[in-house]
N, C-alpha and C. Protein backbone atom coordinates (compact mmCIF):
# COMPACT_ATOMS: atom_id res chain seq x y z
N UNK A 1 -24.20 98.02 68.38
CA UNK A 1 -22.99 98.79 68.51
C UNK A 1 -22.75 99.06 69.99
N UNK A 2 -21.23 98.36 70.72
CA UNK A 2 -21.39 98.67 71.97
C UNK A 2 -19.84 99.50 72.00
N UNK A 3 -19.15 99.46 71.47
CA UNK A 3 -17.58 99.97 71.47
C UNK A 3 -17.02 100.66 69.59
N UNK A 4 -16.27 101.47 70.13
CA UNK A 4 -15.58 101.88 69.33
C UNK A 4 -14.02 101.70 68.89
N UNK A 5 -13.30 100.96 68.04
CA UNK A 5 -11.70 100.72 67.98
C UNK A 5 -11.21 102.16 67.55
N UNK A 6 -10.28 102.44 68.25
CA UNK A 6 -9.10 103.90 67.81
C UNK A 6 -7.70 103.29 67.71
N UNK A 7 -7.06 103.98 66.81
CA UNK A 7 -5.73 103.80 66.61
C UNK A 7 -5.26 101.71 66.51
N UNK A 8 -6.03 101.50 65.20
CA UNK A 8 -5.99 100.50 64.90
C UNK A 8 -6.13 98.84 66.19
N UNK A 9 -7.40 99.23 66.88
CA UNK A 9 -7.76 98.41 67.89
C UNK A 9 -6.99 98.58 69.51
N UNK A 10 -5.87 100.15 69.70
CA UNK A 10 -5.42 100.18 70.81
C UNK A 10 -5.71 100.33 71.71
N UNK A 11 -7.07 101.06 71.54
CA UNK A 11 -7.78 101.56 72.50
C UNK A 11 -9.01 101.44 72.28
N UNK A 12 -9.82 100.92 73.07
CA UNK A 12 -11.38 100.60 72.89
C UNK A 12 -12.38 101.45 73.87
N UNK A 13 -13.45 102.08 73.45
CA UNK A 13 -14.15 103.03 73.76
C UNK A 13 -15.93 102.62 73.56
N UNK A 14 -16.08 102.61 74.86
CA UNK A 14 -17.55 101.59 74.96
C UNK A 14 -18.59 103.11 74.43
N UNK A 15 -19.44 102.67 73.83
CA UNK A 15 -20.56 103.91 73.14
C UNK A 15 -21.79 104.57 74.68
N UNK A 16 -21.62 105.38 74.92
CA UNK A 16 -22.79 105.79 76.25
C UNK A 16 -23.70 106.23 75.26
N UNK A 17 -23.58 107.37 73.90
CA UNK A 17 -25.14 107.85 73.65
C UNK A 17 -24.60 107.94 72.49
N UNK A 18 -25.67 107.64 71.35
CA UNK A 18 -25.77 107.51 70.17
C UNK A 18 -27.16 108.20 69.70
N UNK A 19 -27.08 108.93 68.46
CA UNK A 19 -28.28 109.59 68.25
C UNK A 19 -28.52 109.36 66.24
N UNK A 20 -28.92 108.77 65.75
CA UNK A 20 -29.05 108.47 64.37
C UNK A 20 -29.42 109.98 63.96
N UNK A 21 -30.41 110.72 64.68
CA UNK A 21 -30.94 112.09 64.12
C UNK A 21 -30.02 113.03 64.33
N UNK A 22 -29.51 112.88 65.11
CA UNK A 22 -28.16 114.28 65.37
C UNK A 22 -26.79 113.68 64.77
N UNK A 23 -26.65 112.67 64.48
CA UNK A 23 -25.41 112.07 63.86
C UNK A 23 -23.98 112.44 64.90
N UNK A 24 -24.74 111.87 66.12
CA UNK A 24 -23.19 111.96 66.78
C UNK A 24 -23.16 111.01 67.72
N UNK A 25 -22.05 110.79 68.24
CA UNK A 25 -21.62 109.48 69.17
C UNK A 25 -20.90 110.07 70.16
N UNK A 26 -21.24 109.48 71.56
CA UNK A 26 -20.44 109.58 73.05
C UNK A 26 -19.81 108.43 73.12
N UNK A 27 -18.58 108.43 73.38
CA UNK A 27 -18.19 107.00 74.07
C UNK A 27 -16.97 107.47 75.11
N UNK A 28 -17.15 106.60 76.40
CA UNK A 28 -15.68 106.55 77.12
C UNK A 28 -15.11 105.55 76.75
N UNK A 29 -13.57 105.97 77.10
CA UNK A 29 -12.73 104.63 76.95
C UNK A 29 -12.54 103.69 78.26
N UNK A 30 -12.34 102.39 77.96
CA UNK A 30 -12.52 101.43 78.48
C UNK A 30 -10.98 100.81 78.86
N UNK A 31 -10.64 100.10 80.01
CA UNK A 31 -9.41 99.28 79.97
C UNK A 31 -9.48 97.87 79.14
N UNK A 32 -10.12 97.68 78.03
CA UNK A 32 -10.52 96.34 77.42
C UNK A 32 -9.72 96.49 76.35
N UNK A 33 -9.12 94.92 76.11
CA UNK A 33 -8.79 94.74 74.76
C UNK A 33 -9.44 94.15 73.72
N UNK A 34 -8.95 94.00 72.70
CA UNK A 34 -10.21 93.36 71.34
C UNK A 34 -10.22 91.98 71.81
N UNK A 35 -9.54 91.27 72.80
CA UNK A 35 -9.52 89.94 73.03
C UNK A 35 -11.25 90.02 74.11
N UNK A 36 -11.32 90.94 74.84
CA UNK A 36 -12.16 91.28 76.32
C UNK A 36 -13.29 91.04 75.05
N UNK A 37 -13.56 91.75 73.86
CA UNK A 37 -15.45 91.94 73.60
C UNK A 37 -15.34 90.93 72.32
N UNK A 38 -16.50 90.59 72.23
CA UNK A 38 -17.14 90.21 71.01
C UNK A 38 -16.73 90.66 69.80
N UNK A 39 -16.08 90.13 68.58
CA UNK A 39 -15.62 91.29 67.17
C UNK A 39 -16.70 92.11 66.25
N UNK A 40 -18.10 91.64 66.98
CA UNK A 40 -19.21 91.94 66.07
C UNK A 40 -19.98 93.00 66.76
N UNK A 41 -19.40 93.09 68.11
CA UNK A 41 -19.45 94.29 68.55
C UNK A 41 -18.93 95.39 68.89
N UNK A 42 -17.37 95.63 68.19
CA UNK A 42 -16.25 96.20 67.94
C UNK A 42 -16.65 97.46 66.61
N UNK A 43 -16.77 98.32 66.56
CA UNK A 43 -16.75 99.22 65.25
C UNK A 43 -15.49 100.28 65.16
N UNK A 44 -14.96 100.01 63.87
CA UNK A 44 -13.87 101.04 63.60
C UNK A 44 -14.69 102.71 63.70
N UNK A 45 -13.50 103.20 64.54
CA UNK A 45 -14.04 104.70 64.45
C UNK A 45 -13.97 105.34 62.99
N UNK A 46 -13.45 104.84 61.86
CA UNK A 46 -13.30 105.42 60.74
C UNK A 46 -14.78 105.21 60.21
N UNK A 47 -15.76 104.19 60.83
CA UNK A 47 -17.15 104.04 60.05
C UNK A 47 -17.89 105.14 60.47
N UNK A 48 -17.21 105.97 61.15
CA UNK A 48 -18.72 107.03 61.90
C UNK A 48 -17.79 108.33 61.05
N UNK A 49 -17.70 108.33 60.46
CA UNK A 49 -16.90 109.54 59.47
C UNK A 49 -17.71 110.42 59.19
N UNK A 50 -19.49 110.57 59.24
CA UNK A 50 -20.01 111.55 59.36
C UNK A 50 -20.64 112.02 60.61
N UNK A 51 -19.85 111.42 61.57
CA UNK A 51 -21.15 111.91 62.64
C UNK A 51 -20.07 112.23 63.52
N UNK A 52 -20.57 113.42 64.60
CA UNK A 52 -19.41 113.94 65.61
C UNK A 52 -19.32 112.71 66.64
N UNK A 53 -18.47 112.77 66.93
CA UNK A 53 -17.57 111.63 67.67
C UNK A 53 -17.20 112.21 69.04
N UNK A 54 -17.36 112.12 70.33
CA UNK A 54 -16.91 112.99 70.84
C UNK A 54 -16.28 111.92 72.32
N UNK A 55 -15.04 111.59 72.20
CA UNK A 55 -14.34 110.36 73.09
C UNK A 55 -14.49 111.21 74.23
N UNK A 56 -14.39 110.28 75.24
CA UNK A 56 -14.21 111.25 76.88
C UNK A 56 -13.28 109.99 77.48
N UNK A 57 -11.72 110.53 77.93
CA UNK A 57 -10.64 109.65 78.49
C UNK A 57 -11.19 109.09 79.88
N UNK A 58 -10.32 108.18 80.51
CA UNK A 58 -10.53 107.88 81.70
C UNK A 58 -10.54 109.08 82.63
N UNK A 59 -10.13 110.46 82.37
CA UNK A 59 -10.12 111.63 83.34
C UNK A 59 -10.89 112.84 83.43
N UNK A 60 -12.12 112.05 82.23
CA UNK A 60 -13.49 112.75 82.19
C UNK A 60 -13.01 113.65 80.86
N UNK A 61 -11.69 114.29 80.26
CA UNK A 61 -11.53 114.69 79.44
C UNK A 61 -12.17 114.80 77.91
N UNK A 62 -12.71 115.21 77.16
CA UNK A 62 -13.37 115.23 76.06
C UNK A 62 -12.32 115.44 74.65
N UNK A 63 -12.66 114.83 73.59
CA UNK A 63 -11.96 114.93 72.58
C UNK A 63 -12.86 114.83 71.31
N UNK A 64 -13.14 115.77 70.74
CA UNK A 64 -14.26 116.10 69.46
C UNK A 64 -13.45 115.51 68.07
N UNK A 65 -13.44 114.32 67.38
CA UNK A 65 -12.56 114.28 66.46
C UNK A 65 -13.03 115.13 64.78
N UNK A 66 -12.30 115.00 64.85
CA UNK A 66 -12.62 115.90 63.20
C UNK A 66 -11.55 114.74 62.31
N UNK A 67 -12.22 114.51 61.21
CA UNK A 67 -12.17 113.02 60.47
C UNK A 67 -11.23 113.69 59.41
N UNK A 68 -11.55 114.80 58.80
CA UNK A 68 -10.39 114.91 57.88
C UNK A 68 -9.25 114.89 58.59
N UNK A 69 -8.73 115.54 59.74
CA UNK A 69 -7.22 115.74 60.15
C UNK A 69 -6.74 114.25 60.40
N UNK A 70 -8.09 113.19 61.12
CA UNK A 70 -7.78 112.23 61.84
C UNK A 70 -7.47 111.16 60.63
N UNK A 71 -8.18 111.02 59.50
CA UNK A 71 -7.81 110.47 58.35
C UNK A 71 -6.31 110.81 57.88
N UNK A 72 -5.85 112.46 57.88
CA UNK A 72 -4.87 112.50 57.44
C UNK A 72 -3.72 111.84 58.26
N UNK A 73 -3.56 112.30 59.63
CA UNK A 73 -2.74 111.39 60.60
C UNK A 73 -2.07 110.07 60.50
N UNK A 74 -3.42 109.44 60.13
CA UNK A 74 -3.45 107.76 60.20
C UNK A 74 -3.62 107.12 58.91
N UNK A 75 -3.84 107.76 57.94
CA UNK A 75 -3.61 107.46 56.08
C UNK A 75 -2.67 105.97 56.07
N UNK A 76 -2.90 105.36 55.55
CA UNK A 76 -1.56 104.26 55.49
C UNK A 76 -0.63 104.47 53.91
N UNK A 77 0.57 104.58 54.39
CA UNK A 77 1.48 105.12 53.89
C UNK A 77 1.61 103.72 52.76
């Protein structure tokens, strides 16, 4: 696992720390597109649905997602 896809592959978010025992994930985002990495090293952020997620933008900014709201958002109609 080296990246994370958001908002259906728009934005790709390389993984810095991963913890199986604490169930949470760091990743910054990256200027790469799904063309730039490997597809087998691409993971939808919807697969980490139990573990805190916590994106950090290109401006060091942090964003904690919470999966029910983010599920509801992006539901396909």
């Amino acid at each position: 696992m080296k990246y994370i896809s958001v908002n259906k592959a728009s934005k790709i978010y390389e993984i810095t720390k991963i913890s199986f025992f604490y169930m949470t994930v760091e990743a910054v985002k990256t200027d790469l597109t799904m063309d730039d990495v490997p597809e087998s090293e691409v993971w939808d952020i919807g697969e980490f649905e139990h573990y805190k997620v916590k994106l950090i933008n290109s401006g060091g900014n942090a964003e904690i997602i919470d999966f029910e709201d983010w599920k509801e958002k992006h539901k396909k109609d």
